[in-house]
Protein backbone atom coordinates (compact mmCIF):
# COMPACT_ATOMS: atom_id res chain seq x y z
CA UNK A 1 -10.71 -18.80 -11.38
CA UNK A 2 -8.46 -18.99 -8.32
CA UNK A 3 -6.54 -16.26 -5.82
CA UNK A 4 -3.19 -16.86 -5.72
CA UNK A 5 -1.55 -15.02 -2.82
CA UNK A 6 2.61 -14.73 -3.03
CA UNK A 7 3.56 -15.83 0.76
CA UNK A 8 5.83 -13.55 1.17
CA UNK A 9 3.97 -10.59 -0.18
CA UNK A 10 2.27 -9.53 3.34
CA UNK A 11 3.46 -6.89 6.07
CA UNK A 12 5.28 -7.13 9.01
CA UNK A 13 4.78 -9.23 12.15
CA UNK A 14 5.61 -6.08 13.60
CA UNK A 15 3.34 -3.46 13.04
CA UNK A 16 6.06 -0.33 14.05
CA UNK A 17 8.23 -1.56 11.34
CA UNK A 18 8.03 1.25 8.63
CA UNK A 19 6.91 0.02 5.07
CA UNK A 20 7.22 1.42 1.76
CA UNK A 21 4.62 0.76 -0.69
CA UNK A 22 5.49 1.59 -5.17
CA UNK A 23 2.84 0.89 -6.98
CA UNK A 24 2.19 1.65 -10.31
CA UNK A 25 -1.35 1.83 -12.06
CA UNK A 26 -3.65 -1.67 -11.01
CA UNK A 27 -0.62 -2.51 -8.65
CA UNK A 28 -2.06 -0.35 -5.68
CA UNK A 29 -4.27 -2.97 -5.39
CA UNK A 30 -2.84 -4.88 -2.99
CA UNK A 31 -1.66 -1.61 -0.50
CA UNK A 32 -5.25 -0.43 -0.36
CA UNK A 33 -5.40 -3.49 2.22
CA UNK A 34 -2.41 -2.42 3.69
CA UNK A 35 -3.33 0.75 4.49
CA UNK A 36 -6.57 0.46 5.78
CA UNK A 37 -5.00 -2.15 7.49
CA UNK A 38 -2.19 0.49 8.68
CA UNK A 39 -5.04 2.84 9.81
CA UNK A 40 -6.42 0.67 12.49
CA UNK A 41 -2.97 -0.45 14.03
CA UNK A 42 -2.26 0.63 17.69
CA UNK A 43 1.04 2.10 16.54
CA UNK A 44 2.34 2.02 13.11
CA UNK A 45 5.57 2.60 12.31
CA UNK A 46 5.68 4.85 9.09
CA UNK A 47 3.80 4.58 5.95
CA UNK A 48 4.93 5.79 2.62
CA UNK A 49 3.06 5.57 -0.84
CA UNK A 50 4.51 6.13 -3.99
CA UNK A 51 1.89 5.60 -7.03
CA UNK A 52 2.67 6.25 -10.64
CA UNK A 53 -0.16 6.28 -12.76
CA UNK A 54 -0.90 8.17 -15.82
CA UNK A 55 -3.10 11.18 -14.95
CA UNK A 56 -5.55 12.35 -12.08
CA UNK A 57 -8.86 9.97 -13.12
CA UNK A 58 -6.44 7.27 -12.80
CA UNK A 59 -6.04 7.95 -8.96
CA UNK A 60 -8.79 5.95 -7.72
CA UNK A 61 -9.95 6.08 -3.59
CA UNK A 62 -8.68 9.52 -3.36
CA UNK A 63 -11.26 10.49 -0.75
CA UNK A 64 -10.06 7.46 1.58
CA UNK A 65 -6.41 8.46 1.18
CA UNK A 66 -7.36 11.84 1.93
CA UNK A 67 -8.61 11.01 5.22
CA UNK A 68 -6.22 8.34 6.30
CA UNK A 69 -3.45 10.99 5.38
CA UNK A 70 -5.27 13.28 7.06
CA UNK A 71 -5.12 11.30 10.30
CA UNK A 72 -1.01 11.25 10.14
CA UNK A 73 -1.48 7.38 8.74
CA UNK A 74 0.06 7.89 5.51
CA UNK A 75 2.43 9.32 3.29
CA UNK A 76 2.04 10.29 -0.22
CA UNK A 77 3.69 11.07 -3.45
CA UNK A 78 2.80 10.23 -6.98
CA UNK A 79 4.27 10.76 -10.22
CA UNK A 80 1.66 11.41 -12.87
CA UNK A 81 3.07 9.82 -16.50
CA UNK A 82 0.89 12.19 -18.56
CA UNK A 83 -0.79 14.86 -16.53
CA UNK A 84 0.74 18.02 -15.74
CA UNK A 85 0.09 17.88 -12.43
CA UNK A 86 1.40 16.92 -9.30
CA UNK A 87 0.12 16.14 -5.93
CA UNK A 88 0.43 18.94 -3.07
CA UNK A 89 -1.24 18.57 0.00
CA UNK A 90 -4.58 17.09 1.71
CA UNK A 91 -7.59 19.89 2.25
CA UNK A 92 -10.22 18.24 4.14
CA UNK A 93 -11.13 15.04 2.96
CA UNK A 94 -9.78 16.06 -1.12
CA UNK A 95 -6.44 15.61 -2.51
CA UNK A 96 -5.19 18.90 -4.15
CA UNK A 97 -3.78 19.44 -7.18
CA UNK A 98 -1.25 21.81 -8.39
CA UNK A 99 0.50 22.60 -12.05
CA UNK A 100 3.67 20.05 -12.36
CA UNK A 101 5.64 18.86 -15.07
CA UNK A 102 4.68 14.88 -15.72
CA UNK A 103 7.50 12.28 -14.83
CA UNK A 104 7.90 9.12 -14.26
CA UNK A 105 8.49 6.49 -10.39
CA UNK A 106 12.14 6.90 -10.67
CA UNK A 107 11.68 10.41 -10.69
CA UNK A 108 9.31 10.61 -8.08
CA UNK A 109 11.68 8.88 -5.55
CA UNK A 110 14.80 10.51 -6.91
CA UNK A 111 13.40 13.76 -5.63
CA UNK A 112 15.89 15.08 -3.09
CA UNK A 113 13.60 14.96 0.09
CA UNK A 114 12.28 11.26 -1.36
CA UNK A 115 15.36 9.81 -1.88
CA UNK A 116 16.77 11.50 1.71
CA UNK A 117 13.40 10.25 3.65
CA UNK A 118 13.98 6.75 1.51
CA UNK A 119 17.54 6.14 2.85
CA UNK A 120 16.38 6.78 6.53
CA UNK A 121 13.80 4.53 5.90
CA UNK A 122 16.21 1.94 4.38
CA UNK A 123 18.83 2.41 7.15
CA UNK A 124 16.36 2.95 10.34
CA UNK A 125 17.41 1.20 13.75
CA UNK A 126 15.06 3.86 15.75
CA UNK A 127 11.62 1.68 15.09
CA UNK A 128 12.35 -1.63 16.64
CA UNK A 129 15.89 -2.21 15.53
CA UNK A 130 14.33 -2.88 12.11
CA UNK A 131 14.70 -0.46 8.72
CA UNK A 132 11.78 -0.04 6.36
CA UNK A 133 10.24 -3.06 4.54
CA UNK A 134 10.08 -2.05 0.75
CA UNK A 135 7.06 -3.40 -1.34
CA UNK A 136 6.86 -3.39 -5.35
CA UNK A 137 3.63 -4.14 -7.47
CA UNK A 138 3.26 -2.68 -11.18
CA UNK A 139 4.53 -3.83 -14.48
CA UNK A 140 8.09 -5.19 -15.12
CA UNK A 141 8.85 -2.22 -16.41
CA UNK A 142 7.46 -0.53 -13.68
CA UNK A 143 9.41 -2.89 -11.29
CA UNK A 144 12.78 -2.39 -12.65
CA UNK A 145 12.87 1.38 -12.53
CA UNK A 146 11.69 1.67 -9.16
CA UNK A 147 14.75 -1.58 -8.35
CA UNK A 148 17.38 1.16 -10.49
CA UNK A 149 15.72 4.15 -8.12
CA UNK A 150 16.51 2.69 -4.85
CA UNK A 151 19.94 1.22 -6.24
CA UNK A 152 20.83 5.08 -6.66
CA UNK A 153 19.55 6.38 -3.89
CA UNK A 154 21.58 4.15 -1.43
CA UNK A 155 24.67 5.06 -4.04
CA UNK A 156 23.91 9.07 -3.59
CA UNK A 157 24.19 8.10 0.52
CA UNK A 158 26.90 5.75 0.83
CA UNK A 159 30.51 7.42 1.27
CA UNK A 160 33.42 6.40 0.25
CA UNK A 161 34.47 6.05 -3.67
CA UNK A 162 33.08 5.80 -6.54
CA UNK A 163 33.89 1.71 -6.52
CA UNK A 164 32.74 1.80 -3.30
CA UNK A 165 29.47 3.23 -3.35
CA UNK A 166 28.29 1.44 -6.71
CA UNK A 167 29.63 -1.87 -4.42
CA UNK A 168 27.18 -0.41 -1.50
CA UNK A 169 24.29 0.18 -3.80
CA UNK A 170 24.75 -3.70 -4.93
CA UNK A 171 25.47 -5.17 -1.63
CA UNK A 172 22.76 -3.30 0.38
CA UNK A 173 20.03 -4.01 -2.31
CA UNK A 174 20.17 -7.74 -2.00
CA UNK A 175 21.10 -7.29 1.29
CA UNK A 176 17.28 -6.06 1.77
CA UNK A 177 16.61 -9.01 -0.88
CA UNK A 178 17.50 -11.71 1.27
CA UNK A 179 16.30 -10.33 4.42
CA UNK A 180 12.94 -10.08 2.53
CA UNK A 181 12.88 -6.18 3.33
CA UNK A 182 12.43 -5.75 -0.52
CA UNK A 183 9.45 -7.66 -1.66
CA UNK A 184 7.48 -7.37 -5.18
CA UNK A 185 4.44 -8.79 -7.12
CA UNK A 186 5.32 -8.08 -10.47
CA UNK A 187 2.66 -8.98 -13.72
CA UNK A 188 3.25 -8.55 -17.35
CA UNK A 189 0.43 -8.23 -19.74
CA UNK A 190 0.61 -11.50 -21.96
CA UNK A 191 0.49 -10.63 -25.86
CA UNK A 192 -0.43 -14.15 -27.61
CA UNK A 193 2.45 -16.30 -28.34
CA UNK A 194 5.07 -15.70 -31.48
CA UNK A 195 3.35 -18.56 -33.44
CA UNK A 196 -0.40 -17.68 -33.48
CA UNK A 197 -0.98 -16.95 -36.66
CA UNK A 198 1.64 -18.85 -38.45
């Protein structure tokens, strides 16, 4: 058994540089460091959490995200896959709950105020000349919707044409690719190969 940690998969030199952590189920693991870590900076830029995961009991640490939310630290929004439910506000140190429909991460961050906050995140030069560094860790699955979600978002910002803004939404995307502003840690669950049993 061995920890392998990706090199590039850690946060900003910088701590006011905003980040953006998507996680879906058993990939919030890693941002539960990252927050805590968040929560004891001198001055953070801002911190955003999207978390899919399937229903309520699946939300684990709620009252530590409650508190660091609580203190201004963090920003949260989750998209329950099969719980009618959806996250409202912080009360004390709980999470509340109110009747939603489920949905999925794309969803989530297609959400008008989402996607609006996302693309001032993406585009920021107030916080250190620097926009948002955005962080992946879920699934493949998981991974490419939330890659398609951002892709439209910067399309539903950009002006200009049609052409043009599907050439923004590509050219901006791995434009935050090779800066390393878009980083993920993606897993797949492996099945057994095609010839067992043969």
């Amino acid at each position: 058994f061995r920890v392998v940690h990706p090199p590039r998969f850690s946060m900003p030199n910088d701590e006011r540089i905003p980040i953006v952590m998507i996680a879906g189920g058993t990939g919030f693991a890693p941002f539960r460091s990252f927050i805590q870590e968040r929560s004891r900076q001198s001055q953070p830029g801002e911190t955003w959490l999207f978390f899919g995961t399937r229903t309520r009991t699946d939300l684990y640490y709620q009252d530590e995200l409650a508190r660091i939310i609580s203190q201004g630290r963090l920003n949260l929004r989750i998209a329950f896959s099969r719980d009618d439910a959806r996250y409202k506000q912080v009360d004390g140190d709980q999470l509340v709950f109110e009747t939603g429909e489920n949905h999925s991460i794309g969803d989530e961050i297609l959400k008008e105020e989402n996607a609006q906050a996302l693309w001032n995140l993406l585009q920021s030069r107030e916080n250190c000349g620097l926009g948002a560094y955005f962080y992946v860790c879920g699934r493949t699955g998981f991974a490419t919707a939330v890659m398609d979600a951002i892709k439209n978002v910067i399309h539903r910002y950009s002006s200009g044409s049609e052409e043009e803004k599907l050439a923004a939404a590509k050219a901006t995307f791995y434009e935050l690719v090779g800066k390393g502003r878009y980083l993920q840690d993606i897993f797949t669950t492996y099945t057994g190969s095609h010839l067992d049993g043969q």
